[in-house]
N, C-alpha and C. Protein backbone atom coordinates (compact mmCIF):
# COMPACT_ATOMS: atom_id res chain seq x y z
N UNK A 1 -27.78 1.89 7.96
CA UNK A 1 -26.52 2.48 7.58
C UNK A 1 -25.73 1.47 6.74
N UNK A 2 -24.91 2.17 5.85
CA UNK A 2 -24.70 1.06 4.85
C UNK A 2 -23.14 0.89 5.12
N UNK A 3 -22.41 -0.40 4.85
CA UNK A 3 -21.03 -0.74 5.47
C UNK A 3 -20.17 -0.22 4.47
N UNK A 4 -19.48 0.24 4.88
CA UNK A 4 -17.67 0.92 3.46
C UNK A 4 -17.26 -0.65 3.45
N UNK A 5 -17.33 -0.36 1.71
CA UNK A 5 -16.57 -1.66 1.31
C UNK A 5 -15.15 -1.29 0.71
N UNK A 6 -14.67 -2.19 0.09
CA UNK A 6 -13.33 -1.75 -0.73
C UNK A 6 -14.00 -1.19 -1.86
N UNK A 7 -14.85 -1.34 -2.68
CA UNK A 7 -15.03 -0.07 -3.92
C UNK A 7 -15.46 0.92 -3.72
N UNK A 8 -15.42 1.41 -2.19
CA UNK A 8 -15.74 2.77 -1.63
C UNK A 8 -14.50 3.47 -1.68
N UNK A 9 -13.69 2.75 -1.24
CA UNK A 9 -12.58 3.14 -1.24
C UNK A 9 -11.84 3.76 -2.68
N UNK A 10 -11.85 2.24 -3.50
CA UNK A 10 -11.34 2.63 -5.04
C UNK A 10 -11.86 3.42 -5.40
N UNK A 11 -13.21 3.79 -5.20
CA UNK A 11 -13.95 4.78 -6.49
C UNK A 11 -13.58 6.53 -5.67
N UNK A 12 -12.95 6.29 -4.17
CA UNK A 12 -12.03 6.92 -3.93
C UNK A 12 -10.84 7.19 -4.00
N UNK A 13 -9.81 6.50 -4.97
CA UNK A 13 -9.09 6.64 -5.41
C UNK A 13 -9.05 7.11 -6.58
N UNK A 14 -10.07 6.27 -7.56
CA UNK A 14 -10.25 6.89 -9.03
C UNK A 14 -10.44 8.17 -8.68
N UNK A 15 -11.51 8.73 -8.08
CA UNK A 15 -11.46 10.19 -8.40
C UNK A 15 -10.32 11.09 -8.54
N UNK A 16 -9.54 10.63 -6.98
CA UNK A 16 -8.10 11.19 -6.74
C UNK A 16 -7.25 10.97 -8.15
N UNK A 17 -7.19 9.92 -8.48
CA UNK A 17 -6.29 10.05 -10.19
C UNK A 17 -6.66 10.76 -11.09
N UNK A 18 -8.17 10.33 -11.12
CA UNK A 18 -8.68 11.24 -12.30
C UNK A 18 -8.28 13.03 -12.15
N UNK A 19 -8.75 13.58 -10.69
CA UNK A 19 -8.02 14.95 -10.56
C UNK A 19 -6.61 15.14 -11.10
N UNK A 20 -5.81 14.17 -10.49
CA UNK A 20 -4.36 14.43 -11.05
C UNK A 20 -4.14 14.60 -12.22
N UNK A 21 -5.00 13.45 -13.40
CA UNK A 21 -4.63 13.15 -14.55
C UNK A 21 -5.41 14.61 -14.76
N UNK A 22 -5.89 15.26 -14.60
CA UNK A 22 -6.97 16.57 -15.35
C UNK A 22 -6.29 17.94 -14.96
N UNK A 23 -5.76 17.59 -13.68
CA UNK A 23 -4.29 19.07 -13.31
C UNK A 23 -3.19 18.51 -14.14
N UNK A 24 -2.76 17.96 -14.98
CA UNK A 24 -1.89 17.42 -15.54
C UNK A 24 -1.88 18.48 -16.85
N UNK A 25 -3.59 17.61 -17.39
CA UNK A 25 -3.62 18.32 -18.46
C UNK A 25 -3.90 19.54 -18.80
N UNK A 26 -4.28 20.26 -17.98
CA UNK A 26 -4.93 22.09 -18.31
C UNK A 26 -4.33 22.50 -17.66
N UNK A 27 -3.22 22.22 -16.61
CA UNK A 27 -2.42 22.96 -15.73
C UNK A 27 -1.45 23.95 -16.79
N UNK A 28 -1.17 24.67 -16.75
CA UNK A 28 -0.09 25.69 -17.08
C UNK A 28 0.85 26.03 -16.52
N UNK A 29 1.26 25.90 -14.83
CA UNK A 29 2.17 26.51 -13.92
C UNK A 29 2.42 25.11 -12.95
N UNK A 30 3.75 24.97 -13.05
CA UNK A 30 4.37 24.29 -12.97
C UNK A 30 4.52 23.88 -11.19
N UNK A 31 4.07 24.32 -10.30
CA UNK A 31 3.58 23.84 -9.04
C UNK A 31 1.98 23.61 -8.90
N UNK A 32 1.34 23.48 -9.72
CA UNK A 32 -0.15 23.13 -9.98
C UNK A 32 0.50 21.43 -10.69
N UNK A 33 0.92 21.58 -11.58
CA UNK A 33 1.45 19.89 -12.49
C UNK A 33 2.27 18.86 -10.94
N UNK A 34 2.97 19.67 -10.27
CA UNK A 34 3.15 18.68 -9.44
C UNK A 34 2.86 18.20 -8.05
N UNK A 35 1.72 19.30 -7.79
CA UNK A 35 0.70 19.20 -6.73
C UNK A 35 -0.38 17.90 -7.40
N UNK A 36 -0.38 17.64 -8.94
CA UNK A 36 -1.46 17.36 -9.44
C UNK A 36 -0.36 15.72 -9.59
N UNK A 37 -0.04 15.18 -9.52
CA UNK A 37 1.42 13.80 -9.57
C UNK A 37 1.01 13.42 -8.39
N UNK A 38 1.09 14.59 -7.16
CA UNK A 38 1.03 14.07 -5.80
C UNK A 38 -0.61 13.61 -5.66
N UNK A 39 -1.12 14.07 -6.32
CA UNK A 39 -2.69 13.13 -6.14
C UNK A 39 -2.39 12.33 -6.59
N UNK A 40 -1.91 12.39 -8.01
CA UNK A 40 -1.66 10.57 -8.59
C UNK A 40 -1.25 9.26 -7.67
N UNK A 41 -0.04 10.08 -6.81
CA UNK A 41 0.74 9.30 -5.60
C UNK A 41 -0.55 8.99 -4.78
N UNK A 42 -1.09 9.65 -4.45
CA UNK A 42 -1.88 9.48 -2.96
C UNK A 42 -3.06 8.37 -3.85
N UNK A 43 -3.64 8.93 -4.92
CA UNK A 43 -4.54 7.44 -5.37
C UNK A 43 -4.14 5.76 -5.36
N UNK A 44 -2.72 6.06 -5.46
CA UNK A 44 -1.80 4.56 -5.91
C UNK A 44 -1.55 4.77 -4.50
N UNK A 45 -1.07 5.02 -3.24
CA UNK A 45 -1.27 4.72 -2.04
C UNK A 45 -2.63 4.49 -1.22
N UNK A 46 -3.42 4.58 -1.71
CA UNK A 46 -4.54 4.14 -1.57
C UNK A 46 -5.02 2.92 -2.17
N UNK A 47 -4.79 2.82 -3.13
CA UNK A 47 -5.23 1.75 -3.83
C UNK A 47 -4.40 0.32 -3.13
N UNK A 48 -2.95 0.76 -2.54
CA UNK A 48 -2.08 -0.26 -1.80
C UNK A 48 -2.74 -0.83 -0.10
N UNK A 49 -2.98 0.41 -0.18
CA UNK A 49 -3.44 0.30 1.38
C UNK A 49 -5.23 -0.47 1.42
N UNK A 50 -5.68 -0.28 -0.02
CA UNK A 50 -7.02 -0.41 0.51
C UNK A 50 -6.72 -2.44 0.00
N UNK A 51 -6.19 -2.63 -0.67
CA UNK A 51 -6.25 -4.40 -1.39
C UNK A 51 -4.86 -4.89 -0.19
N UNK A 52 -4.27 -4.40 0.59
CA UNK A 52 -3.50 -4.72 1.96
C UNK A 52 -4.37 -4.69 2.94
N UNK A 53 -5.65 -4.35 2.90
CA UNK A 53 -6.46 -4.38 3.91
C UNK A 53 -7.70 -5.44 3.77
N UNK A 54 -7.64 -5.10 2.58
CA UNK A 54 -9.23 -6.27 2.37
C UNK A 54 -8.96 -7.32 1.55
N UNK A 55 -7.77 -7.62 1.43
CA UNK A 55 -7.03 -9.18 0.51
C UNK A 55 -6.21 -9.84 0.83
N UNK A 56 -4.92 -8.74 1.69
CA UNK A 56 -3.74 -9.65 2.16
C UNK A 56 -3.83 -9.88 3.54
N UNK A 57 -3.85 -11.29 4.08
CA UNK A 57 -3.81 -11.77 5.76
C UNK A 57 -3.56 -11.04 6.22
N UNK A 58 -1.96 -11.38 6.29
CA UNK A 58 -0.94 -11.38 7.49
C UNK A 58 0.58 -10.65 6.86
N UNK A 59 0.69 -10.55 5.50
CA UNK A 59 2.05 -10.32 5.11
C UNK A 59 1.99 -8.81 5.07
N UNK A 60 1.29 -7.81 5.15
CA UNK A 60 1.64 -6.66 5.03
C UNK A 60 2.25 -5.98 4.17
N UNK A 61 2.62 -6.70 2.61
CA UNK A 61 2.85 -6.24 1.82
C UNK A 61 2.52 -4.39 1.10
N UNK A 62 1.28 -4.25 0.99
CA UNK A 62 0.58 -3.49 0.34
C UNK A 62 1.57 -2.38 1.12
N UNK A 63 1.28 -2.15 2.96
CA UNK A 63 1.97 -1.47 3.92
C UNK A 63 3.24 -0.75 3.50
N UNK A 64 3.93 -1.86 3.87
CA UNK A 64 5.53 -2.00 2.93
C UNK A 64 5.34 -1.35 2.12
N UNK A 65 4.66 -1.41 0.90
CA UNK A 65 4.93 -0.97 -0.43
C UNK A 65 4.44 0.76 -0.32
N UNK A 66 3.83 0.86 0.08
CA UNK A 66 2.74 2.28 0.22
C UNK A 66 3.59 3.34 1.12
N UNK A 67 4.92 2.47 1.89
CA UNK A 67 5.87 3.21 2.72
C UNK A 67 6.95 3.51 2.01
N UNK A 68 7.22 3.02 0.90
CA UNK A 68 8.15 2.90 -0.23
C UNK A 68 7.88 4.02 -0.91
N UNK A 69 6.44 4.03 -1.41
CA UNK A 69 5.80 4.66 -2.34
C UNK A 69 6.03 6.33 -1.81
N UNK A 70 5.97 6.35 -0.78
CA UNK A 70 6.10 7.96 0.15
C UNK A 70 7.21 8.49 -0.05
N UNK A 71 8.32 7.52 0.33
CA UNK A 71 9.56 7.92 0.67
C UNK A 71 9.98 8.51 -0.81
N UNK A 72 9.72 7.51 -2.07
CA UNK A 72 10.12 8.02 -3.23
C UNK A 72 8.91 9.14 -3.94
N UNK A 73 8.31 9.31 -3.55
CA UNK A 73 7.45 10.70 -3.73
C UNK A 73 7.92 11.69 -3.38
N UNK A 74 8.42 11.91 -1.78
CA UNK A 74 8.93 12.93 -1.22
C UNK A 74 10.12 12.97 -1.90
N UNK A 75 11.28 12.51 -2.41
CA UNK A 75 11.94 12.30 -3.36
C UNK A 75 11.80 12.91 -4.28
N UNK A 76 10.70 12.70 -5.04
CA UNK A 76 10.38 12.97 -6.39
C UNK A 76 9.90 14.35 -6.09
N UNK A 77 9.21 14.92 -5.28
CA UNK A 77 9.24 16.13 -5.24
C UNK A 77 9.77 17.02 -4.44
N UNK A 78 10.90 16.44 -4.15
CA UNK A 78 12.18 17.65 -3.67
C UNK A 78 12.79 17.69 -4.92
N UNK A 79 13.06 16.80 -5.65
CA UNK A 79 14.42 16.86 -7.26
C UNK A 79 13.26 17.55 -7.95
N UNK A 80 12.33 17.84 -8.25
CA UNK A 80 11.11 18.49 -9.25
C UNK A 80 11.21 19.78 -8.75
N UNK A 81 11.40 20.22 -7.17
CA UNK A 81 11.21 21.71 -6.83
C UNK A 81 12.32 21.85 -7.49
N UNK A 82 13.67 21.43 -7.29
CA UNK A 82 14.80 21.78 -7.46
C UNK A 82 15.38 22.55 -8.92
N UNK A 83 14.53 21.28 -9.61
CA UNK A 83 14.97 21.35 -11.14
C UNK A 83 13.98 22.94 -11.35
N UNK A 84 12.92 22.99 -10.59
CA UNK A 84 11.91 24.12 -11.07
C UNK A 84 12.49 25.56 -10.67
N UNK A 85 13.18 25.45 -9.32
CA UNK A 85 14.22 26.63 -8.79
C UNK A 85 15.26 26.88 -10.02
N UNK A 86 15.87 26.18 -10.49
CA UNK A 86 16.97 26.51 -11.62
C UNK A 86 16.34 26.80 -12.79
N UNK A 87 15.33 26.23 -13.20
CA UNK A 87 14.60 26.97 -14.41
C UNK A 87 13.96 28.29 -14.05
N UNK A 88 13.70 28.73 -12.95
CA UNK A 88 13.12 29.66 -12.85
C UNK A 88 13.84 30.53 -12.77
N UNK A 89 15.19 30.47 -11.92
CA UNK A 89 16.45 31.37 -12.17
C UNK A 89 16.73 31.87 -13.31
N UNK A 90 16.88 31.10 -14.53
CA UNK A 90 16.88 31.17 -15.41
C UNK A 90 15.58 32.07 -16.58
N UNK A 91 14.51 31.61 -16.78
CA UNK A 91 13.36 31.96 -17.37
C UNK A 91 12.39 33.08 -16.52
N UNK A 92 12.71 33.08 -15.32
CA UNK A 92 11.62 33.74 -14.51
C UNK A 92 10.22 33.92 -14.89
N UNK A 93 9.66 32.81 -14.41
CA UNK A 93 8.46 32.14 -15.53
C UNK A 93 8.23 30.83 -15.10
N UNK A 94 7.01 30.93 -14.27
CA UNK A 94 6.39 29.66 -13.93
C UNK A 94 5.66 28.82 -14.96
N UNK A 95 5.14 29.61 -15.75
CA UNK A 95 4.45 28.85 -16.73
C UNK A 95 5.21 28.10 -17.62
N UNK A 96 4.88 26.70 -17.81
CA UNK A 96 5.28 25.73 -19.22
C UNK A 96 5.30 25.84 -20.04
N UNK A 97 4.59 26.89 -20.55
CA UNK A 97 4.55 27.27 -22.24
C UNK A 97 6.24 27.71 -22.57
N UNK A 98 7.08 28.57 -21.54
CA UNK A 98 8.13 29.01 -21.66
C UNK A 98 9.27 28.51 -21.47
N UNK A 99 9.01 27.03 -21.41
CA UNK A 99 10.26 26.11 -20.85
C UNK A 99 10.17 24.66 -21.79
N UNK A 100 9.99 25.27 -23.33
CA UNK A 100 9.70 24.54 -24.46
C UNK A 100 11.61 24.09 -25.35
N UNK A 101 12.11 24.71 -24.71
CA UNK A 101 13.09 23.98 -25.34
C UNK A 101 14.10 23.14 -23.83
N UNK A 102 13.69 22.71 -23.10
CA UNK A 102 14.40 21.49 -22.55
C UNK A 102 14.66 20.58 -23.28
């Protein structure tokens, strides 16, 4: 049986970005684009957690940072629903193609 190293991990993260970065780009509807950010988030919390685990002693940095990283995610996507509730009031129209003049 073979041991999980840390580029098991990363090349588990890359994927996770790469998804995000690819719902980014062909997404059309505007809770698909920021379901597809929150992978981005979860790759870069991974990537904290995995070099806090297999590089840093004792300081717990990566930890810290990856708890940071949440708090302003959840953040970032409560003000993103928000802004998307008022455009939609407005446009009634999930899709991006229709929200070309912001």
């Amino acid at each position: 049986m073979q041991e999980i190293t840390m580029l098991h991990y990363l090349f588990i993260s890359m994927i996770l970005f790469v998804i995000g970065i690819l719902g980014i780009i062909f997404s059309k509807h505007v809770i698909k684009v920021l379901i597809s950010i929150e992978f981005i988030l979860t790759a870069v919390n991974l990537n904290f957690i995995t070099f806090a685990t297999f590089l840093d002693n004792a300081n717990f940095e990566g930890y810290i940072l990856s708890l940071f990283y949440v708090a302003i995610g959840a953040v970032e996507l409560a003000v993103a629903l928000y802004i998307f509730y008022l455009m939609y009031d407005k446009k009634k129209s999930e899709n991006l193609d229709k929200y070309g003049d912001l």
